[in-house]
PDB file of N, CA and C in Angstrom:
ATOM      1  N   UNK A   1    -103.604 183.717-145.922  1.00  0.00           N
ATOM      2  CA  UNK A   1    -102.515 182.763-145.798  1.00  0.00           C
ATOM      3  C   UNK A   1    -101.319 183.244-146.614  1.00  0.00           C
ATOM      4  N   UNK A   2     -99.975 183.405-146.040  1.00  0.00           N
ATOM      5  CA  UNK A   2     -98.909 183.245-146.544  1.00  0.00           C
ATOM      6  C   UNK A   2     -98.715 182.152-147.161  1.00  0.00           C
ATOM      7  N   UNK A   3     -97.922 182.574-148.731  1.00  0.00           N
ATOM      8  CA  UNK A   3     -97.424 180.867-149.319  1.00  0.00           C
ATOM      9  C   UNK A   3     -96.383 181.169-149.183  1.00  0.00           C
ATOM     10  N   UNK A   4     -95.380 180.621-149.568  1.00  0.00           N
ATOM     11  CA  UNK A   4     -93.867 180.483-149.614  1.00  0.00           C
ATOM     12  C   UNK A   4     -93.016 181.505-150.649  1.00  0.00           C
ATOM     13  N   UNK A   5     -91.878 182.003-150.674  1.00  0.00           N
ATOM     14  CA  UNK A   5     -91.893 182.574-151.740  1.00  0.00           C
ATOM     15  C   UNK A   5     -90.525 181.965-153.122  1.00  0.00           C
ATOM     16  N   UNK A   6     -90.844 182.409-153.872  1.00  0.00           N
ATOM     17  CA  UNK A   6     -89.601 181.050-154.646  1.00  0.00           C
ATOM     18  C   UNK A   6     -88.247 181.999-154.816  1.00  0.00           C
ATOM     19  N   UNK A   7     -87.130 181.084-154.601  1.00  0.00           N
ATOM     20  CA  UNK A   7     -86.279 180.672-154.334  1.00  0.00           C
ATOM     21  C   UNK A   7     -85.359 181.142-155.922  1.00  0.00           C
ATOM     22  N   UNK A   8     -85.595 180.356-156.622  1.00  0.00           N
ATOM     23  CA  UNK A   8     -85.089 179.803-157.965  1.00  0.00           C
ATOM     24  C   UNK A   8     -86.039 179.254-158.508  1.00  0.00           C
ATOM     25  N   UNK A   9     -85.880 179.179-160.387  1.00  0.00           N
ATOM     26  CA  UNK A   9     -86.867 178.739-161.120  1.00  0.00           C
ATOM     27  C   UNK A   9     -86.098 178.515-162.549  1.00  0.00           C
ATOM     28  N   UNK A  10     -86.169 177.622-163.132  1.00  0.00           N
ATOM     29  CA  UNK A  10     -85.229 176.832-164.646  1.00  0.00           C
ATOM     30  C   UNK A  10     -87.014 176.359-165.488  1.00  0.00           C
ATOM     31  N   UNK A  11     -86.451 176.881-166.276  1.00  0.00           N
ATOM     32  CA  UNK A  11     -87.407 176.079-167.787  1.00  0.00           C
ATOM     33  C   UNK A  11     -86.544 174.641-167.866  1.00  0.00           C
ATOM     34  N   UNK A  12     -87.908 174.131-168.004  1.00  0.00           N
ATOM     35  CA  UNK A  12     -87.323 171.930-167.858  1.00  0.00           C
ATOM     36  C   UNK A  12     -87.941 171.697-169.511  1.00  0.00           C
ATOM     37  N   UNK A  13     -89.055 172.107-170.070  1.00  0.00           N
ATOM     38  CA  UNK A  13     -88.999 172.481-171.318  1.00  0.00           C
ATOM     39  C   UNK A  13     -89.957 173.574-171.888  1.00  0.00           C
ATOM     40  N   UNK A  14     -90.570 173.072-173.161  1.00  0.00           N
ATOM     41  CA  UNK A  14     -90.597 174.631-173.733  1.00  0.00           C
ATOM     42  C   UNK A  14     -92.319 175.441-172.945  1.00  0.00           C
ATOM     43  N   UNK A  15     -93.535 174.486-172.127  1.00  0.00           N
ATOM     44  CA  UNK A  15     -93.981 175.381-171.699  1.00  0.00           C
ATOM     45  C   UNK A  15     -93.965 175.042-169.822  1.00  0.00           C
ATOM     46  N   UNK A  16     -93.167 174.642-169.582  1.00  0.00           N
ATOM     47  CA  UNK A  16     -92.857 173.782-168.392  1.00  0.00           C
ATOM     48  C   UNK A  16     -91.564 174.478-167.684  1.00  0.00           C
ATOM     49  N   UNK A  17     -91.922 175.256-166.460  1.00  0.00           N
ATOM     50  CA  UNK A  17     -90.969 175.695-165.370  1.00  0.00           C
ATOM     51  C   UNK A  17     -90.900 174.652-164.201  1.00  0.00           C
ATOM     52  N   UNK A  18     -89.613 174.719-163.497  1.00  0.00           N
ATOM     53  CA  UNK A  18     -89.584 173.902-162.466  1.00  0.00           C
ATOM     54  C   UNK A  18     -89.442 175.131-161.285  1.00  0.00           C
ATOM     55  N   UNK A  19     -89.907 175.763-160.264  1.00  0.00           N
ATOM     56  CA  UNK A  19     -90.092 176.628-159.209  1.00  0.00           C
ATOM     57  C   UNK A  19     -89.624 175.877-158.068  1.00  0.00           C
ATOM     58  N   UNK A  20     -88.718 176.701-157.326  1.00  0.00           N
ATOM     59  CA  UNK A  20     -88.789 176.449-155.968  1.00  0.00           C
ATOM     60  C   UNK A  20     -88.915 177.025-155.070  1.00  0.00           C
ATOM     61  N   UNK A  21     -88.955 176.527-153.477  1.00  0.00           N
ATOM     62  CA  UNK A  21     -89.831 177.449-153.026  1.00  0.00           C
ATOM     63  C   UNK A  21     -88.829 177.764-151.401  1.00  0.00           C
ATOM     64  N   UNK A  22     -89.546 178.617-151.213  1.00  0.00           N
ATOM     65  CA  UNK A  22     -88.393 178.864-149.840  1.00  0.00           C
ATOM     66  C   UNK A  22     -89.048 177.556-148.305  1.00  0.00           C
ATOM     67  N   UNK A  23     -89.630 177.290-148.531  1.00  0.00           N
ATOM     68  CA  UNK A  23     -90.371 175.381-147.807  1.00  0.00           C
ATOM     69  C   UNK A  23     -89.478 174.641-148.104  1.00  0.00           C
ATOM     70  N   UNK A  24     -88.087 174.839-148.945  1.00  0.00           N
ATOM     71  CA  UNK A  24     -88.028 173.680-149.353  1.00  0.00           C
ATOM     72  C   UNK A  24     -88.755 172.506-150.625  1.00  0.00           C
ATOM     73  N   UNK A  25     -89.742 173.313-150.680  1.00  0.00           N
ATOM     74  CA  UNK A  25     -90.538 172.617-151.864  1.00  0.00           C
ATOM     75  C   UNK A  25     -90.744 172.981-153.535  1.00  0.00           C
ATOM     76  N   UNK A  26     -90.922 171.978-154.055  1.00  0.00           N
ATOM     77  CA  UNK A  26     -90.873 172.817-155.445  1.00  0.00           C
ATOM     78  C   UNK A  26     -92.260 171.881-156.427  1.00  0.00           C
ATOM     79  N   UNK A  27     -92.388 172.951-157.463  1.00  0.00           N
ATOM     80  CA  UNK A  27     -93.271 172.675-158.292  1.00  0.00           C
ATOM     81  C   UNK A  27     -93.154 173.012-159.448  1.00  0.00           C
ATOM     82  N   UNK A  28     -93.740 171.673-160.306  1.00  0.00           N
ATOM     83  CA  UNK A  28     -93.599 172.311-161.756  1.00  0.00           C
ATOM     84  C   UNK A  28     -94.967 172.866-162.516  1.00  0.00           C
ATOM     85  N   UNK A  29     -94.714 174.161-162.980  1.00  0.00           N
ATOM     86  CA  UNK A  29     -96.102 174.766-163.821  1.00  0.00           C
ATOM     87  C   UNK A  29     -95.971 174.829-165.374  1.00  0.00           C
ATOM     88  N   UNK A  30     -96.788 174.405-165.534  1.00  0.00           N
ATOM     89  CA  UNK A  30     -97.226 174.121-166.853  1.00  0.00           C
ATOM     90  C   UNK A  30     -98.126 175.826-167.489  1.00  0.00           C
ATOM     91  N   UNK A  31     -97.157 177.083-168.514  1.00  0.00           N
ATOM     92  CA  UNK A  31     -97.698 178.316-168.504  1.00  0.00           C
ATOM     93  C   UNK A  31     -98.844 177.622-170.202  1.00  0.00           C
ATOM     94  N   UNK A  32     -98.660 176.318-170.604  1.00  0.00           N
ATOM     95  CA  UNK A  32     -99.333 176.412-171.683  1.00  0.00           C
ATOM     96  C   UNK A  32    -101.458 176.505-172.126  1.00  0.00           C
ATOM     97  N   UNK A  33    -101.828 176.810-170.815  1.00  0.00           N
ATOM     98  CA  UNK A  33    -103.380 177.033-170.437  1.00  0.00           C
ATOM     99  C   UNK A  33    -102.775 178.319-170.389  1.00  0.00           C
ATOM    100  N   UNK A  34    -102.203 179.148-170.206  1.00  0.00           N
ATOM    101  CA  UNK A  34    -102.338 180.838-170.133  1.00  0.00           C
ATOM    102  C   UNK A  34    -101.820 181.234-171.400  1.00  0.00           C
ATOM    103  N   UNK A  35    -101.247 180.665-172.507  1.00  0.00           N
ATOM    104  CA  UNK A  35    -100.768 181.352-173.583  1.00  0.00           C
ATOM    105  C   UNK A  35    -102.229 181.516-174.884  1.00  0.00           C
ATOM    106  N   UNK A  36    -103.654 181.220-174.223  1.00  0.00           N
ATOM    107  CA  UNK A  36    -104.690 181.219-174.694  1.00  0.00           C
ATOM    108  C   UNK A  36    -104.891 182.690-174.739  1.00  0.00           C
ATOM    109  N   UNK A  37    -104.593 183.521-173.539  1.00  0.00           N
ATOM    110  CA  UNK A  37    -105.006 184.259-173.488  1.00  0.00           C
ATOM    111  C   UNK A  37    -103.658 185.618-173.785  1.00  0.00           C
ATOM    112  N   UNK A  38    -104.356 187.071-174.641  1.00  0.00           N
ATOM    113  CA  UNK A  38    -103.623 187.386-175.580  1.00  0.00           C
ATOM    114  C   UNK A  38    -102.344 188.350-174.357  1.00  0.00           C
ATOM    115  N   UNK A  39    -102.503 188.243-173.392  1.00  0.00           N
ATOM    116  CA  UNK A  39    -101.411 188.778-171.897  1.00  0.00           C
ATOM    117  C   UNK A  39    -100.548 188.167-172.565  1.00  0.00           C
ATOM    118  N   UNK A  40    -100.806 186.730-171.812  1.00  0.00           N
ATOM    119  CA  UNK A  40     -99.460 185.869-172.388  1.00  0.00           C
ATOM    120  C   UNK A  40     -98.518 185.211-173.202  1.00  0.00           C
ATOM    121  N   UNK A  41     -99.512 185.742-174.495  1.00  0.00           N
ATOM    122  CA  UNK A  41     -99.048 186.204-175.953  1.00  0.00           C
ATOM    123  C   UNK A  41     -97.810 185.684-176.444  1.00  0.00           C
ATOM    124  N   UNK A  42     -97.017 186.765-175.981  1.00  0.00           N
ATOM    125  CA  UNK A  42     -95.508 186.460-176.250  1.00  0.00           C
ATOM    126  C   UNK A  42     -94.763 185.359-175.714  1.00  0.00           C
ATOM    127  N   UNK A  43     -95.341 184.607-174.586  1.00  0.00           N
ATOM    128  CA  UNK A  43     -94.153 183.547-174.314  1.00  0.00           C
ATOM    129  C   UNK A  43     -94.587 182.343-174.927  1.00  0.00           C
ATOM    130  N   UNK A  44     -95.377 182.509-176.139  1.00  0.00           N
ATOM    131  CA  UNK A  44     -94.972 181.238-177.255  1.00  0.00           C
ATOM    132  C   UNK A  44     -93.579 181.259-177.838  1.00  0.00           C
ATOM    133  N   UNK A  45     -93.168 182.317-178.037  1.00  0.00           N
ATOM    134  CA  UNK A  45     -91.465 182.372-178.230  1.00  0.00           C
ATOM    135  C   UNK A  45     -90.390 182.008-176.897  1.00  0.00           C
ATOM    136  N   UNK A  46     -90.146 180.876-177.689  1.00  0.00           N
ATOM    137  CA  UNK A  46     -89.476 180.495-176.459  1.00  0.00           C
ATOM    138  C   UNK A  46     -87.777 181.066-176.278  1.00  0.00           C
ATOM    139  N   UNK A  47     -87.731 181.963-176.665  1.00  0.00           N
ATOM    140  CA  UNK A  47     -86.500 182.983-176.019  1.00  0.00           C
ATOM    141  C   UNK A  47     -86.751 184.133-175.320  1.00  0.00           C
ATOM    142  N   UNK A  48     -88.006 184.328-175.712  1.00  0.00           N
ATOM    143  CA  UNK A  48     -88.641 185.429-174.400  1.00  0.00           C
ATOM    144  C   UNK A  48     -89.184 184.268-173.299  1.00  0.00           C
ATOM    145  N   UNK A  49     -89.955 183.125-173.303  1.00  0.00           N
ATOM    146  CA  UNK A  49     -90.517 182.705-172.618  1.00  0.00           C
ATOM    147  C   UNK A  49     -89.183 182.398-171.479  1.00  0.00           C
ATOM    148  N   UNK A  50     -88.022 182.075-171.826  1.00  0.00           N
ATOM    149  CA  UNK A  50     -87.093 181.498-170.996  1.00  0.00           C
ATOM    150  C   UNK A  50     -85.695 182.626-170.052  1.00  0.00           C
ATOM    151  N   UNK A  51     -86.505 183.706-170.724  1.00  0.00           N
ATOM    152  CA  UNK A  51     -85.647 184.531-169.913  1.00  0.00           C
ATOM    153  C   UNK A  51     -86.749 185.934-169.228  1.00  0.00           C
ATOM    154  N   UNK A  52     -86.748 185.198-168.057  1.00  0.00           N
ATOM    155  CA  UNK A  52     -87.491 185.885-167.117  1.00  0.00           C
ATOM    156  C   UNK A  52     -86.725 186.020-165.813  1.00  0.00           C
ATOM    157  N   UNK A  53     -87.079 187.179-164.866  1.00  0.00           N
ATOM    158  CA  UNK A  53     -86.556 187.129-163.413  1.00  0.00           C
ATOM    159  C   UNK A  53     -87.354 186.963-162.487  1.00  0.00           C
ATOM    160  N   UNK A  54     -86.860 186.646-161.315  1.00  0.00           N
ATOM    161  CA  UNK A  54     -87.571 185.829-159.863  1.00  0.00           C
ATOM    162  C   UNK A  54     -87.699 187.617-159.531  1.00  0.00           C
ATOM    163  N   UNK A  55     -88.816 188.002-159.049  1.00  0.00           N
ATOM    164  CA  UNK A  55     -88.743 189.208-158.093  1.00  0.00           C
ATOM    165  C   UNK A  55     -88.117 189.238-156.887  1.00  0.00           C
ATOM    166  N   UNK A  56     -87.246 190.437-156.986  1.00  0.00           N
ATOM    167  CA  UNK A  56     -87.018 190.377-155.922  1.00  0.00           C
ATOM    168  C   UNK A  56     -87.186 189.831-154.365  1.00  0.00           C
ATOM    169  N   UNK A  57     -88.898 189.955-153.945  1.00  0.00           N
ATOM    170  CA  UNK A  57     -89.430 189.781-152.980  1.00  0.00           C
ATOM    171  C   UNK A  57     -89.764 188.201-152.868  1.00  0.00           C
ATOM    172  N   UNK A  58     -89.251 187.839-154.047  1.00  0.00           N
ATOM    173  CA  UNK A  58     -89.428 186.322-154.158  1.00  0.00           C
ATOM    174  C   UNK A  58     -91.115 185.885-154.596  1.00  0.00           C
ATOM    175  N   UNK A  59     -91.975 187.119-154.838  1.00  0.00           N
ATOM    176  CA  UNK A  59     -93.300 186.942-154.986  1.00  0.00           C
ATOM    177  C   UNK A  59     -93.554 186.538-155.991  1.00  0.00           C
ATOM    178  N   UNK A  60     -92.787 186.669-157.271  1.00  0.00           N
ATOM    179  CA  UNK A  60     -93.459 186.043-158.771  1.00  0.00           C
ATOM    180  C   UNK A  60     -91.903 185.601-159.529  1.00  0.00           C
ATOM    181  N   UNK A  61     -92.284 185.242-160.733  1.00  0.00           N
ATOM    182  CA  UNK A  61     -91.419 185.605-162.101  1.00  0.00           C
ATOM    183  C   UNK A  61     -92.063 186.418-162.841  1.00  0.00           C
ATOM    184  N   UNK A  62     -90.994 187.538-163.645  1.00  0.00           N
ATOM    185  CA  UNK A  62     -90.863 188.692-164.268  1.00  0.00           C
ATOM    186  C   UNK A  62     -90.927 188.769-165.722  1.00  0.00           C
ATOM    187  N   UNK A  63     -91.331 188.762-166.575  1.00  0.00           N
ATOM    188  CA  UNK A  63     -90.821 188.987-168.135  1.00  0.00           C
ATOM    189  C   UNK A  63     -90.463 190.032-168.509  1.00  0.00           C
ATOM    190  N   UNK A  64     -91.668 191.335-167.889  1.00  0.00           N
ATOM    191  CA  UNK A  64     -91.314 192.485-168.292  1.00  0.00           C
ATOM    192  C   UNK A  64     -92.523 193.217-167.644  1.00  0.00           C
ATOM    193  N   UNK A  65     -92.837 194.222-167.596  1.00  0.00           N
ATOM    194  CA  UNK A  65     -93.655 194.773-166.916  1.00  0.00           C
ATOM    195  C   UNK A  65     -95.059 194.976-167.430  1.00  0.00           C
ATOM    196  N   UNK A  66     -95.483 193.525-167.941  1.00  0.00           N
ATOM    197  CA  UNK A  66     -96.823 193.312-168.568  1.00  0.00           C
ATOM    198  C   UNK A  66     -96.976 192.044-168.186  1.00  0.00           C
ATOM    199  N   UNK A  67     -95.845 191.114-168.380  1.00  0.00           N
ATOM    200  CA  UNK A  67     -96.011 189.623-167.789  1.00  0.00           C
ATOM    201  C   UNK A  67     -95.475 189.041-166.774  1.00  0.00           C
ATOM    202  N   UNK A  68     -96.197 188.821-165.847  1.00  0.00           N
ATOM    203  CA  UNK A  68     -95.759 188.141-164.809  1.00  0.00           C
ATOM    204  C   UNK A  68     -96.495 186.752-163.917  1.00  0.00           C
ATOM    205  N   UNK A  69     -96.067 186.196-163.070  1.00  0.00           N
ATOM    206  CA  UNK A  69     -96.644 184.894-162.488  1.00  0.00           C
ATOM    207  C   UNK A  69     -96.255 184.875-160.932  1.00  0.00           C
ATOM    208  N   UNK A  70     -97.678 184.740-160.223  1.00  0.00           N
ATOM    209  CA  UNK A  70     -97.100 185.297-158.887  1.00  0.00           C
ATOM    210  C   UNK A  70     -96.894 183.532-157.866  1.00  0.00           C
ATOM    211  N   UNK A  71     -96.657 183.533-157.078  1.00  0.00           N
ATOM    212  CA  UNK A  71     -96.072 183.024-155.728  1.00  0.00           C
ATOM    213  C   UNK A  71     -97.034 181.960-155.873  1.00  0.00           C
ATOM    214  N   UNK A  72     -98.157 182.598-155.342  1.00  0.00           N
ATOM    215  CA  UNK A  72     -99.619 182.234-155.666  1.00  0.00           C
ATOM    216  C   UNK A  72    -100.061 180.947-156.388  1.00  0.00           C
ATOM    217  N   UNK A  73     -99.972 181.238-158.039  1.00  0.00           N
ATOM    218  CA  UNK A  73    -100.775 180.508-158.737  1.00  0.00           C
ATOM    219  C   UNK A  73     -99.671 179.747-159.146  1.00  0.00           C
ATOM    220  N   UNK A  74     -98.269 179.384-159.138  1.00  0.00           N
ATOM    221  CA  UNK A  74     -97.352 178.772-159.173  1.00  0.00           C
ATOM    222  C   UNK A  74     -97.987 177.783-158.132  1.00  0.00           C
ATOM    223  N   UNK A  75     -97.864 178.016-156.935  1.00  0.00           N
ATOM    224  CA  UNK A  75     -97.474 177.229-156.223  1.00  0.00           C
ATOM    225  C   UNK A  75     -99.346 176.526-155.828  1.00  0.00           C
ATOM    226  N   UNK A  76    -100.565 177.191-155.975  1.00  0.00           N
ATOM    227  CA  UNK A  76    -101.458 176.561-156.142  1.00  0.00           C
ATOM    228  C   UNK A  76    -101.933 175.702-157.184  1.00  0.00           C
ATOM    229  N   UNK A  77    -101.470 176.343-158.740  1.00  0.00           N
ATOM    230  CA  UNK A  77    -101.763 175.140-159.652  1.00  0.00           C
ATOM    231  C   UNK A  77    -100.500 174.677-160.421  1.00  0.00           C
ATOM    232  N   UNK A  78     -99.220 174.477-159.757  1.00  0.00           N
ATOM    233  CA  UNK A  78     -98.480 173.942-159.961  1.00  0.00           C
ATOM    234  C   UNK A  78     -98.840 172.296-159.730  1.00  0.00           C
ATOM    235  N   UNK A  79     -97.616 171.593-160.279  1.00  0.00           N
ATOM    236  CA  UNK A  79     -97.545 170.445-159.879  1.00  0.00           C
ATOM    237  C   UNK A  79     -96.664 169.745-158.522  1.00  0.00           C
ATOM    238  N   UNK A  80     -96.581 168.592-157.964  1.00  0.00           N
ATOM    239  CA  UNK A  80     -95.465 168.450-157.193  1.00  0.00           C
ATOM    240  C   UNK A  80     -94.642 167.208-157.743  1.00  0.00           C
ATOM    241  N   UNK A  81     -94.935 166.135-158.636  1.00  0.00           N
ATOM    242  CA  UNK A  81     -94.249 165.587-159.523  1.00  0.00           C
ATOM    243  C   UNK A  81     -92.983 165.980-160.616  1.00  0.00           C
TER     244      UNK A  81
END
């Protein structure tokens, strides 16, 4: 299955993105269950955590070429509230 791919994406606060999606739809993910693990390490700082890029292909957000969040698990364990 194809999911959608996002659009645009804003930090709403410090572990909370709001994603949107090319549906038209959007979701908010909560990255604070992944900062357990030592990958996602660094975006307890929230000046790295808040400056990330949409990939190109619209498939994830970017931090740097160790952290990333794909299409995928955004938009499966995101929220829609």
């Amino acid at each position: 299955m194809l999911y959608p791919k996002i659009q645009s994406a804003k930090v709403i606060d410090q572990y909370t993105l709001l994603v949107y999606f090319s549906n038209q739809e959007k979701r908010k993910y909560n990255i604070k269950k992944l900062l357990e693990k030592p990958m996602f390490a660094p975006l307890k700082n929230y000046s790295f955590f808040k400056n990330f890029e949409i990939d190109p292909s619209g498939s994830g957000l970017v931090w740097n070429d160790e952290i990333d969040l794909s299409e995928y698990e955004i938009w499966i364990n995101g929220t829609t509230n």
